[in-house]
N, C-alpha and C. Protein backbone atom coordinates (compact mmCIF):
# COMPACT_ATOMS: atom_id res chain seq x y z
N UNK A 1 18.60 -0.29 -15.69
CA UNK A 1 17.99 0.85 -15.01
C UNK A 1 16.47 0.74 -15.12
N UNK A 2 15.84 1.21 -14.08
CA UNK A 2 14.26 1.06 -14.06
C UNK A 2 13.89 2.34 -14.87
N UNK A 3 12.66 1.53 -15.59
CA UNK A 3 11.81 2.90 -16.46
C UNK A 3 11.30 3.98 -15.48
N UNK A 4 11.28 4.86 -15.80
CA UNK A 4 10.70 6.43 -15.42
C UNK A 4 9.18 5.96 -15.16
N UNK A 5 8.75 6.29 -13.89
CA UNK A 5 7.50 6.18 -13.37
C UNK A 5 6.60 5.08 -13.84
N UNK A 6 7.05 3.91 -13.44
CA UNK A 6 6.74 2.63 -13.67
C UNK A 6 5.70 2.12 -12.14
N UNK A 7 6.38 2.91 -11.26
CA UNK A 7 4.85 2.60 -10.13
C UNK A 7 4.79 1.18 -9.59
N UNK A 8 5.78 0.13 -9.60
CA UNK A 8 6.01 -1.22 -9.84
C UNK A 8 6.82 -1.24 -8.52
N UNK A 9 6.30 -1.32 -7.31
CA UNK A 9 7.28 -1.15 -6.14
C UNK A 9 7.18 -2.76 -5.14
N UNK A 10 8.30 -3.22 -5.19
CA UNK A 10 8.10 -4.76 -3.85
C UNK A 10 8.69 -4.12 -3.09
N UNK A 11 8.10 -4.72 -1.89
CA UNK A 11 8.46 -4.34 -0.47
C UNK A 11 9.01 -5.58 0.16
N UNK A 12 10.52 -5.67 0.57
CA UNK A 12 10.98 -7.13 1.23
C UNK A 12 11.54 -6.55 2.69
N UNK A 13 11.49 -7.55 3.54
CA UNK A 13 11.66 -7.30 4.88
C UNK A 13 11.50 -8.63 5.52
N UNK A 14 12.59 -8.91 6.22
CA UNK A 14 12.41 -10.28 7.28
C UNK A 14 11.17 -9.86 8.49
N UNK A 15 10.77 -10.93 9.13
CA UNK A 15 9.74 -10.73 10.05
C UNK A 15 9.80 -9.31 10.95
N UNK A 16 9.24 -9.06 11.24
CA UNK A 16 9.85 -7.86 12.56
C UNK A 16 10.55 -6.57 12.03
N UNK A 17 10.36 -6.72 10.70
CA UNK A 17 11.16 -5.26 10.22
C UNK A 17 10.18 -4.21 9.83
N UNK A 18 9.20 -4.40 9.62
CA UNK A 18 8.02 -3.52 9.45
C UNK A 18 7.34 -3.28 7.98
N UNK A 19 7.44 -4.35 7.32
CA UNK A 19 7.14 -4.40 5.96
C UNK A 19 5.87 -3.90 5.76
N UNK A 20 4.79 -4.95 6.64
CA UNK A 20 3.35 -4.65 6.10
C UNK A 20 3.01 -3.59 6.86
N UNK A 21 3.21 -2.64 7.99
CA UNK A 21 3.33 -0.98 7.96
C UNK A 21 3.46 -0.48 6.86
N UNK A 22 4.42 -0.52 7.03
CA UNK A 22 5.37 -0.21 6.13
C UNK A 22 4.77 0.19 4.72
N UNK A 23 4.16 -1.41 4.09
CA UNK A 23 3.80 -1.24 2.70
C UNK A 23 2.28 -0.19 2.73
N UNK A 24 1.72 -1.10 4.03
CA UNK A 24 0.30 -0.41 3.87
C UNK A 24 0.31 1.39 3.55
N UNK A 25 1.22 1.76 4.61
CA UNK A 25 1.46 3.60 4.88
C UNK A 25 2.06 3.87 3.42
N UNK A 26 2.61 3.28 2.60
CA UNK A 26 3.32 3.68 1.73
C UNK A 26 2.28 3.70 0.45
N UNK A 27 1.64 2.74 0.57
CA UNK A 27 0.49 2.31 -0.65
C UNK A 27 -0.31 3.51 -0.58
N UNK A 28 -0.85 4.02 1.04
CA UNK A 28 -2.02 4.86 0.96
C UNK A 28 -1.31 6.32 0.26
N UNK A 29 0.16 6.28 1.01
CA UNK A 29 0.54 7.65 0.61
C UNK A 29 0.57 8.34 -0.83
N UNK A 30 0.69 7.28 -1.67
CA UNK A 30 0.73 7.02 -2.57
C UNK A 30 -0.08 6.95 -3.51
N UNK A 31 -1.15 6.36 -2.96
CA UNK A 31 -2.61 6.11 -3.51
C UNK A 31 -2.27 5.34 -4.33
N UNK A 32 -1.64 3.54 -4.20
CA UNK A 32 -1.26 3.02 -4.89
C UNK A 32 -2.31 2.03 -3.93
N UNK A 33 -2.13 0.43 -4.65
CA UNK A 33 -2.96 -0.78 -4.13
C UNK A 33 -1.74 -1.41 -3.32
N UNK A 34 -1.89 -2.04 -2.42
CA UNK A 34 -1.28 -3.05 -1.61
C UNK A 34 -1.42 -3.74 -1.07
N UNK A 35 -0.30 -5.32 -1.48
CA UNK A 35 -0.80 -6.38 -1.79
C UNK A 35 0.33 -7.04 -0.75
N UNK A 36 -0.22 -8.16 0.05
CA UNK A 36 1.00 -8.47 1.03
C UNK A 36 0.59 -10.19 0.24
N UNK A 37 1.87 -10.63 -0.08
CA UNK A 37 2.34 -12.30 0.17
C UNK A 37 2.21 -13.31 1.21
N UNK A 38 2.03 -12.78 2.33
CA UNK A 38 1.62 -13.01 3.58
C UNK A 38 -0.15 -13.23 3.88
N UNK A 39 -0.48 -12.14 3.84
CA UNK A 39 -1.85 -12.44 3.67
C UNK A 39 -2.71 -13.44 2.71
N UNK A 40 -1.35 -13.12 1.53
CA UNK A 40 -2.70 -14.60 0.38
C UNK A 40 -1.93 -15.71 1.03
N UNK A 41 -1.07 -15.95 1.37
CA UNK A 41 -0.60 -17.33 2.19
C UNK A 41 -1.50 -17.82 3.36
N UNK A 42 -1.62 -16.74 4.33
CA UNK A 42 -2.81 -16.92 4.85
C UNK A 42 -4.11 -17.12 4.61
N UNK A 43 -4.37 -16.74 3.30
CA UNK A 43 -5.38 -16.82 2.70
C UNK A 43 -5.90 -18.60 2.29
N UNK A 44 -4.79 -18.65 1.59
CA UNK A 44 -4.26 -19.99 1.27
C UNK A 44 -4.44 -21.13 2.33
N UNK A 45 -4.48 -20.91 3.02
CA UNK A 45 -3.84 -21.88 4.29
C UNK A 45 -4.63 -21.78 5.20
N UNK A 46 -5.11 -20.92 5.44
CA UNK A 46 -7.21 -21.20 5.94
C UNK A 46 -7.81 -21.97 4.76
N UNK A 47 -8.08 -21.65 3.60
CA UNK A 47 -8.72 -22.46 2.77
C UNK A 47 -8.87 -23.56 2.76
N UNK A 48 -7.16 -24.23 3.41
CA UNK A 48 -6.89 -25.36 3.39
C UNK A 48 -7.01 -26.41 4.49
N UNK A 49 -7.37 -25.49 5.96
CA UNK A 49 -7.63 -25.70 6.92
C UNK A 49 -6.18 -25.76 7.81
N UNK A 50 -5.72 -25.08 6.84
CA UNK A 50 -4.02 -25.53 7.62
C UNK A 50 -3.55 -23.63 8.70
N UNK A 51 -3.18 -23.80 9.02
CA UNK A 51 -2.27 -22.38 10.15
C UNK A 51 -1.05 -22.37 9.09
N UNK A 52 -0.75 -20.92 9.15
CA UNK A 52 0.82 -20.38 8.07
C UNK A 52 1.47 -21.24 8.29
N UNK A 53 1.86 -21.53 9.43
CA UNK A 53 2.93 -22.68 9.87
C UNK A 53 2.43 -24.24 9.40
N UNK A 54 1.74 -24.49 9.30
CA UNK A 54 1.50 -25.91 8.61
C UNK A 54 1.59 -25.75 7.16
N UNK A 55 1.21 -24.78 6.62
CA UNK A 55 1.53 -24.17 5.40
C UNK A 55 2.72 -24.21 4.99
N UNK A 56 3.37 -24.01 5.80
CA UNK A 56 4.70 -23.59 5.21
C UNK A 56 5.44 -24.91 5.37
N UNK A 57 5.04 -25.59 6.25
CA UNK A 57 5.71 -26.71 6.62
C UNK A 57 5.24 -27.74 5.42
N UNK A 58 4.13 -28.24 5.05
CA UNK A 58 3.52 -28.17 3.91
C UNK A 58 4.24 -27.92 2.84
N UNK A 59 4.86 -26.86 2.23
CA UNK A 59 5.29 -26.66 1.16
C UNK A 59 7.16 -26.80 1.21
N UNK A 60 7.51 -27.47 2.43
CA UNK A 60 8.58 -27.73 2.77
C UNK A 60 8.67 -29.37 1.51
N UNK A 61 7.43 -29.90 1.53
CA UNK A 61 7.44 -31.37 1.03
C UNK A 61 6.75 -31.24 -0.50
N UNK A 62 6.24 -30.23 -0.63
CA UNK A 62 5.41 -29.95 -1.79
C UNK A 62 6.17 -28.60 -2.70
N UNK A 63 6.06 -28.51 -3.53
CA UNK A 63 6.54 -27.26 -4.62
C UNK A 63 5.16 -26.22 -4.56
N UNK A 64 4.20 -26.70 -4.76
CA UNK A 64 2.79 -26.08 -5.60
C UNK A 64 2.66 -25.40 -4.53
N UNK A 65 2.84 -25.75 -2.69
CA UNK A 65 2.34 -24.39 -2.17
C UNK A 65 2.82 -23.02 -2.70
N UNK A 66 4.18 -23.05 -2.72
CA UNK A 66 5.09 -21.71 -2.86
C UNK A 66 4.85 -21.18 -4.12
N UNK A 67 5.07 -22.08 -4.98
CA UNK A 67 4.54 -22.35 -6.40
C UNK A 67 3.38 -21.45 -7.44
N UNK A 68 2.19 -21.75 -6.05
CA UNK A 68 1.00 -21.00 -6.88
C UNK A 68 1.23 -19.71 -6.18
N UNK A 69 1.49 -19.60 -4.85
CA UNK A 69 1.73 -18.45 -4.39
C UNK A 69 2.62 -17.31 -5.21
N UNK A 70 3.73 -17.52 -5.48
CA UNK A 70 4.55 -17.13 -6.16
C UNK A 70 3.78 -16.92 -7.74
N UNK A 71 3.03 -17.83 -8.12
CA UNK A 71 2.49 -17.24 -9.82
C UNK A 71 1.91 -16.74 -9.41
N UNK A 72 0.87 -16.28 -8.61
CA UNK A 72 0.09 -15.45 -8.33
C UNK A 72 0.34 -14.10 -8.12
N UNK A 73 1.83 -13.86 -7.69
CA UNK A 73 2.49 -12.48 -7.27
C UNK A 73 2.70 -12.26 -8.70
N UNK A 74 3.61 -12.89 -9.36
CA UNK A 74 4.33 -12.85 -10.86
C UNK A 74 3.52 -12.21 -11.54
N UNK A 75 2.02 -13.30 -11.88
CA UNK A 75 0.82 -12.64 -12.74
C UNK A 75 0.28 -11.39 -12.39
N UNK A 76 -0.24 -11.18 -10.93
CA UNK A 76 0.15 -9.48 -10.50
C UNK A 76 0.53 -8.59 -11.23
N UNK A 77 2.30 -8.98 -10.95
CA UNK A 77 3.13 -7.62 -11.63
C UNK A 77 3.27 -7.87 -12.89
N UNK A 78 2.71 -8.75 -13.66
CA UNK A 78 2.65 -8.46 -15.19
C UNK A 78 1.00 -7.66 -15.70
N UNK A 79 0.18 -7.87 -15.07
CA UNK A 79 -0.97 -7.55 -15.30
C UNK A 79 -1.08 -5.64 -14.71
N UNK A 80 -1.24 -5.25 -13.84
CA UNK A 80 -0.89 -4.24 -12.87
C UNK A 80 0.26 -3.46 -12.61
N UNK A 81 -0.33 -1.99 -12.43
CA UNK A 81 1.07 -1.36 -11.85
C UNK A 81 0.32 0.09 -11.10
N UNK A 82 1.50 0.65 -10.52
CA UNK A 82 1.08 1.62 -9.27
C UNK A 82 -0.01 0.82 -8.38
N UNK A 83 1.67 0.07 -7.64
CA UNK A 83 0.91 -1.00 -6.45
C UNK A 83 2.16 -0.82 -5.53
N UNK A 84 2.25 -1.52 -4.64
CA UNK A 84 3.34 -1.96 -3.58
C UNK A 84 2.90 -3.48 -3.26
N UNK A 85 4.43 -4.10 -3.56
CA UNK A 85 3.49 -5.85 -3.15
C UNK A 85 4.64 -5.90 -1.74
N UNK A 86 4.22 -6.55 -1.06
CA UNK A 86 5.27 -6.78 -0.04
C UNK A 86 5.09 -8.28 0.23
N UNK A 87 6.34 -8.68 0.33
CA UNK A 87 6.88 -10.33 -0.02
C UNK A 87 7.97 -10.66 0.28
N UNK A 88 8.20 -11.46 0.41
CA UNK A 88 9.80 -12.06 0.60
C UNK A 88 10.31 -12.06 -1.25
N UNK A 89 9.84 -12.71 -2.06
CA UNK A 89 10.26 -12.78 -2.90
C UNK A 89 9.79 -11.79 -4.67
N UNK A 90 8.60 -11.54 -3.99
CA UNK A 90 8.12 -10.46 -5.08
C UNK A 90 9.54 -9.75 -5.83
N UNK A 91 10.86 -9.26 -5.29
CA UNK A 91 11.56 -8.46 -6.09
C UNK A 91 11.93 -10.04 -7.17
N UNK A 92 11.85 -11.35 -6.92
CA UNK A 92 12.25 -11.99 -7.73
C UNK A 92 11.29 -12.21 -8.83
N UNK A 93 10.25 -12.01 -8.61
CA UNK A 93 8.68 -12.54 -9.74
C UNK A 93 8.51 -11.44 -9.81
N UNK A 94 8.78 -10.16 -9.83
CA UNK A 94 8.44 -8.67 -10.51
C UNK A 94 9.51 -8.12 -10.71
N UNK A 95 10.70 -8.95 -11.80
CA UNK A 95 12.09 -8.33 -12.15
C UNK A 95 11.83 -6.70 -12.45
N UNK A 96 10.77 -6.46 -13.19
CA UNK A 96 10.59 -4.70 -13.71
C UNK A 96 10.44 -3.46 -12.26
N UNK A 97 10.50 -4.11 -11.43
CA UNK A 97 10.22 -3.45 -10.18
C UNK A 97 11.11 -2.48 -9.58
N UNK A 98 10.77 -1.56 -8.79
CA UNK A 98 11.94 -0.93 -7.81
C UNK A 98 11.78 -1.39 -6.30
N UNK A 99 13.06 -2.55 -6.21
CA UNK A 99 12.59 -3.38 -5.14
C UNK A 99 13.54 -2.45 -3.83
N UNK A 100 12.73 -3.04 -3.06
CA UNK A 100 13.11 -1.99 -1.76
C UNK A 100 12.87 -3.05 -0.49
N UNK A 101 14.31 -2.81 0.31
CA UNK A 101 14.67 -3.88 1.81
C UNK A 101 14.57 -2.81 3.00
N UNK A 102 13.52 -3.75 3.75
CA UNK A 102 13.71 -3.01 4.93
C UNK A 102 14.64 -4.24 5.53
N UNK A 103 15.37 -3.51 6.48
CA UNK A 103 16.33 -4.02 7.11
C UNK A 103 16.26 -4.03 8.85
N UNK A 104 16.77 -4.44 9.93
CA UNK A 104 16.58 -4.21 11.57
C UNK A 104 17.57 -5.13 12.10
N UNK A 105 17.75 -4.51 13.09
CA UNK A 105 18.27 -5.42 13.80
C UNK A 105 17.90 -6.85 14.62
N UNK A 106 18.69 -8.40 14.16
CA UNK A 106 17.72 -8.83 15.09
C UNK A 106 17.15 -8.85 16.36
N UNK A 107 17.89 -8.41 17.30
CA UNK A 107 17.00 -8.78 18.63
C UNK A 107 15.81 -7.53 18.67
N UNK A 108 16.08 -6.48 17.48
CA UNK A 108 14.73 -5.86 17.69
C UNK A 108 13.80 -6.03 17.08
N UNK A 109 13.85 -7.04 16.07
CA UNK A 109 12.73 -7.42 15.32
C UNK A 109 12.08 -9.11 15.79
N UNK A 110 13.04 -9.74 17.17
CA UNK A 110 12.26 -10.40 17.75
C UNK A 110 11.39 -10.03 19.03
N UNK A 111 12.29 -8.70 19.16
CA UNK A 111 10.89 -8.22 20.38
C UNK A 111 9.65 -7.90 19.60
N UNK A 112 9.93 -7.22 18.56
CA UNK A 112 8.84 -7.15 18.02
C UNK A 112 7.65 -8.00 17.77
N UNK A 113 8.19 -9.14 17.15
CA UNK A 113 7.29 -10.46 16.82
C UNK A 113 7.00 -10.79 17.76
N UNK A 114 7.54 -10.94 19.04
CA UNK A 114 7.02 -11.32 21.08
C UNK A 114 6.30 -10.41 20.96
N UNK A 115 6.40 -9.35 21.15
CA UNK A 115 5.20 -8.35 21.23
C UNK A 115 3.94 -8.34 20.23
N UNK A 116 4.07 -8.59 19.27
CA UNK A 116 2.96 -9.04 18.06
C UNK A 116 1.78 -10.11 18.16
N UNK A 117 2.50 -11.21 18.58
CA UNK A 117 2.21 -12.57 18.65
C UNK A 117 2.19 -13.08 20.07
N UNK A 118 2.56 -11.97 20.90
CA UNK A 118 2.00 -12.32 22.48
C UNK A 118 2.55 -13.63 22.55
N UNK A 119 3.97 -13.78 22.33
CA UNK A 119 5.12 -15.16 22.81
C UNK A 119 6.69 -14.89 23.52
N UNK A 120 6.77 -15.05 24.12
CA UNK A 120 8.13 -15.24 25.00
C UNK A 120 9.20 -15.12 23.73
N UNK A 121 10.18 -14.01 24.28
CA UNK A 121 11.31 -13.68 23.46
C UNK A 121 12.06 -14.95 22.75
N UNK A 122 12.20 -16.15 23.65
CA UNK A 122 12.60 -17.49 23.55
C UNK A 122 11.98 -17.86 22.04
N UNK A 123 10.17 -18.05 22.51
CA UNK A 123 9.90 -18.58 21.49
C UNK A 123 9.71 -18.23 20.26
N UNK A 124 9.98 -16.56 19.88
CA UNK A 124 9.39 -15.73 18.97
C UNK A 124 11.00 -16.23 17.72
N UNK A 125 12.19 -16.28 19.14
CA UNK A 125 13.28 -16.26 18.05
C UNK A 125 13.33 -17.62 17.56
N UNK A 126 12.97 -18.44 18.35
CA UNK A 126 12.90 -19.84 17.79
C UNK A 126 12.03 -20.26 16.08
N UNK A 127 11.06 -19.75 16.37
CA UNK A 127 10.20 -19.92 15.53
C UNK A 127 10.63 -19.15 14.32
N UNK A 128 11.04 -18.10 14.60
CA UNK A 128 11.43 -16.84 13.58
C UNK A 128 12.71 -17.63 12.63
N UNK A 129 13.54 -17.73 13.37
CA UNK A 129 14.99 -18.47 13.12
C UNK A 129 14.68 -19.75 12.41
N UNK A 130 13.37 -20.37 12.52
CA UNK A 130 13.28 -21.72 12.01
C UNK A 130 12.44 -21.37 10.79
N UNK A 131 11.66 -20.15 10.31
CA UNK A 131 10.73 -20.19 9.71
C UNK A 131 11.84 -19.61 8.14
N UNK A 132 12.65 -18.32 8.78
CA UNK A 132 13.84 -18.17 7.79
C UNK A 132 14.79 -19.35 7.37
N UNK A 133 14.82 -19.96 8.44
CA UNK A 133 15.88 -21.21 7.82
C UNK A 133 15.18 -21.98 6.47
N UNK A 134 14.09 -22.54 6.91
CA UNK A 134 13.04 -22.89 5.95
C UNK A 134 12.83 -22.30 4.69
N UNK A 135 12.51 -21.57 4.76
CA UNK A 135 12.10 -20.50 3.39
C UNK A 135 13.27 -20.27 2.26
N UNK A 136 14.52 -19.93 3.20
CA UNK A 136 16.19 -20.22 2.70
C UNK A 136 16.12 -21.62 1.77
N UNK A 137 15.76 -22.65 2.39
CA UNK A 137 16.17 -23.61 2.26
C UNK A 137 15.25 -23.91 1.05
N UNK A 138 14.10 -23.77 1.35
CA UNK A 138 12.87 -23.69 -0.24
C UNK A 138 13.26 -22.95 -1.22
N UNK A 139 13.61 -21.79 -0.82
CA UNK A 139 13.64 -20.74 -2.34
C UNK A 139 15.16 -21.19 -2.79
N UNK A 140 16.35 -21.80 -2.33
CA UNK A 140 17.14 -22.25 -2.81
C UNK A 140 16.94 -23.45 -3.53
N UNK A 141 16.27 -24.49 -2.90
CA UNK A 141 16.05 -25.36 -3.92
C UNK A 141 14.58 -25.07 -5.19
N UNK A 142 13.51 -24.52 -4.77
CA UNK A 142 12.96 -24.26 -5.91
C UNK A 142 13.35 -23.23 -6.96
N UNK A 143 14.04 -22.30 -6.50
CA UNK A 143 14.40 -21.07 -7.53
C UNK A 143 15.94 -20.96 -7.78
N UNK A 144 16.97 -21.45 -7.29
CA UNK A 144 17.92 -21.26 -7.58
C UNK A 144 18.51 -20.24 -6.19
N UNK A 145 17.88 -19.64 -5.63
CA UNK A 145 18.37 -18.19 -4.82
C UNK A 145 19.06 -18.99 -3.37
N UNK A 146 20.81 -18.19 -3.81
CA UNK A 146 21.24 -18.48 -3.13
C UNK A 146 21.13 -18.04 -1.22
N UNK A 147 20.67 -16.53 -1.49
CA UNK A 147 20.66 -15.51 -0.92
C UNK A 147 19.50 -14.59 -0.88
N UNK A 148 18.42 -14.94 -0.19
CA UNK A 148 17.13 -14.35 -0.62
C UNK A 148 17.16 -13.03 -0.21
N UNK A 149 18.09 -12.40 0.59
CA UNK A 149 18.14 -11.41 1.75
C UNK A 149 19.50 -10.21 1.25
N UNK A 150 19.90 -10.77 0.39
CA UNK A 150 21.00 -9.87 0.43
C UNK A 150 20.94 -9.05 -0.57
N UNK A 151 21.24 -8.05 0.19
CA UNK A 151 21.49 -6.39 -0.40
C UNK A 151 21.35 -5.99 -1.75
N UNK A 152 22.17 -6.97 -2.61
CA UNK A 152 22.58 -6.49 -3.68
C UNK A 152 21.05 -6.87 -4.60
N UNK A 153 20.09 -7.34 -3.98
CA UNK A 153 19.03 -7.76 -5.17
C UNK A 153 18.07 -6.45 -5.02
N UNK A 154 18.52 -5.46 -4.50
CA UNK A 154 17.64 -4.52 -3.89
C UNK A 154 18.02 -3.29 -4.17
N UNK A 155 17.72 -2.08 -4.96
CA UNK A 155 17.76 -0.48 -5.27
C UNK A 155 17.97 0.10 -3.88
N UNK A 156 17.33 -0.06 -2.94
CA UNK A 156 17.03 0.88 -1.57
C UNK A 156 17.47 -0.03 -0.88
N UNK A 157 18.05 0.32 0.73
CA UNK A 157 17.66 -0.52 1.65
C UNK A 157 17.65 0.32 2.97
N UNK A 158 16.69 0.52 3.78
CA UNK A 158 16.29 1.42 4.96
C UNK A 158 16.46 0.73 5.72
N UNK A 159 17.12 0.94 6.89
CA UNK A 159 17.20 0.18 8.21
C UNK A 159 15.99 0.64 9.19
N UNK A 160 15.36 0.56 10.02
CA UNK A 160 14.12 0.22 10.72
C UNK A 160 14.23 0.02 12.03
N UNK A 161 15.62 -0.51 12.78
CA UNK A 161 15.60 -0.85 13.43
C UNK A 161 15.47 0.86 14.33
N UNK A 162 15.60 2.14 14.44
CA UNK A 162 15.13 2.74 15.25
C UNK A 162 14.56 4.03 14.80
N UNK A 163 14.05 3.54 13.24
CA UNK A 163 13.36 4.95 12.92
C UNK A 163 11.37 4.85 12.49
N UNK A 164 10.91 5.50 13.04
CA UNK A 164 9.47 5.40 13.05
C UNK A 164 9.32 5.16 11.89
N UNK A 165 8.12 4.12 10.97
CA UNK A 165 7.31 4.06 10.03
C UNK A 165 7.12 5.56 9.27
N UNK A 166 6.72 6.19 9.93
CA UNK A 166 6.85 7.20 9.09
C UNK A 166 7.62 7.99 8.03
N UNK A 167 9.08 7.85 9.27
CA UNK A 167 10.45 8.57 8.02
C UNK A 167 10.51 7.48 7.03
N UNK A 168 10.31 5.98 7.97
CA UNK A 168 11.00 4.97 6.64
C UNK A 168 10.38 5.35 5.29
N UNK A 169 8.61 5.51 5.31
CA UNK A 169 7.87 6.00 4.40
C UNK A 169 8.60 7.04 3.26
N UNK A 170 8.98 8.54 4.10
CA UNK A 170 9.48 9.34 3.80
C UNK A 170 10.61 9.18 3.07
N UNK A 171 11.62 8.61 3.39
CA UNK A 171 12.76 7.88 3.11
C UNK A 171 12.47 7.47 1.61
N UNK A 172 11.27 6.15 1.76
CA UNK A 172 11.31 5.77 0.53
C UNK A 172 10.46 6.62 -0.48
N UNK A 173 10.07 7.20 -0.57
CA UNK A 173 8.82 8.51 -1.09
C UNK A 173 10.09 9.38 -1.62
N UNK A 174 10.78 9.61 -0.64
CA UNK A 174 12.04 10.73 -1.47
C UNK A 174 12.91 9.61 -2.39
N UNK A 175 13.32 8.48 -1.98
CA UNK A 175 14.15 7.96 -3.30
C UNK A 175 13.17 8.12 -4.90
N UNK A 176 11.99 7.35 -4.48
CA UNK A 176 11.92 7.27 -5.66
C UNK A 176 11.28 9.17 -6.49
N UNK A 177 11.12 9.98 -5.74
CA UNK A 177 10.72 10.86 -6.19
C UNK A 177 12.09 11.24 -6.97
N UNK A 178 13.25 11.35 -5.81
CA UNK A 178 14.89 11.84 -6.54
C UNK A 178 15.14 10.73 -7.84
N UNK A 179 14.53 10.03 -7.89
CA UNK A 179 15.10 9.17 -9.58
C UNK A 179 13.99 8.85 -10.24
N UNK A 180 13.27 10.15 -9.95
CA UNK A 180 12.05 10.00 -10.91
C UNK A 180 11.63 8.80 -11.39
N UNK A 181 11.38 8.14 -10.15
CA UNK A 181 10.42 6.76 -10.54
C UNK A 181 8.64 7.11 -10.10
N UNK A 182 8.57 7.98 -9.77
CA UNK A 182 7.18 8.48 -9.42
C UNK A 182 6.72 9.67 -10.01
C-alpha cells in the first residue's frame, strides 16, 4: 500500500491518450512540478543531433540511450517528491509512486497524433504501431517487462478516449484525495 501523502505521482499513457495534458493540468492543479520523459528524450536527442525517432532507433542498438534516460527519471523520484512525471516507464523507476494509466481507444488516439503531427491517418498509425512495437521490444529485453501497458502495474486507470482533460484531471484529483494520498 502507498504511504499517506507521498505526492510521488507517474503519469503513463500510450501516444494519443493525453498524458502530457494531462500531466501538465494535473501538476498545475496541484501545484506540484512536472516532468515529461518525452521531453528529456527530446532533449537528449537534439543534443545529439539526432530527431526522437533516430533516438529511439538509436537505442534500439545501444542500452545507454534508454539507460541514462531511465536513471535520470529513477534519480528524480528518489531525490524529489510532490511532482507528476509522465513516462512510459516512470511507474517502473519510481516503485514508491501512485502510478496512474491513461487509457483510449486506438483509432482515437491515432487521429489524434494525425492531428498533432499534421500526418495522414495511414502514417500516424504506422509510425505509432512501430514506435510501441519498439519500445515493447527494448523494455523487454533491457528490463525484464513483459508487458509495459498492462493494467495491473497501475493503482488508477482513466479511459480518455471521450472525456475532456479536465474530468480526467478531476477523476484523478478525487482518487487520490479518497485514499488520502494528497
Amino acid at each position: 500500500m502507498l504511504d499517506c501523502c507521498m505526492a510521488k505521482i507517474t503519469l503513463f499513457g500510450l501516444a494519443g491518450t493525453g498524458t502530457s495534458t494531462t500531466g501538465k493540468a494535473l501538476a498545475a492543479r496541484l501545484g506540484y512540478q512536472c516532468v515529461s520523459s518525452g521531453n528529456l528524450a527530446r532533449e537528449e536527442a537534439k543534443g545529439l543531433g539526432m530527431t526522437i525517432s533516430e533516438w529511439g532507433e538509436a537505442g534500439k542498438k545501444d542500452p545507454k540511450f534508454d539507460g541514462n534516460l531511465d536513471k535520470r527519471i529513477e534519480l528524480f523520484g528518489k531525490e524529489n517528491k510532490d511532482f507528476v512525471v509522465e513516462s512510459w516507464l516512470a511507474w517502473h523507476f519510481i516503485p514508491d509512486s501512485i502510478k496512474i494509466k491513461l487509457d483510449c481507444d486506438f483509432d482515437v488516439r491515432i487521429g489524434r497524433i494525425a492531428h498533432r503531427d499534421r500526418q495522414s491517418t495511414e502514417e500516424a498509425k504506422v509510425v505509432t504501431t512501430n514506435r510501441e512495437k519498439s519500445n515493447a521490444e527494448r523494455y523487454r529485453a533491457y528490463y525484464g517487462i513483459e508487458n509495459f501497458s498492462s493494467n495491473e502495474h497501475f493503482d488508477l486507470v482513466v479511459d480518455t478516449t471521450k472525456t475532456p482533460v479536465t474530468q480526467v484531471v478531476e477523476q484523478i484529483e478525487q482518487y487520490l484525495r479518497n485514499n488520502n494520498l494528497i
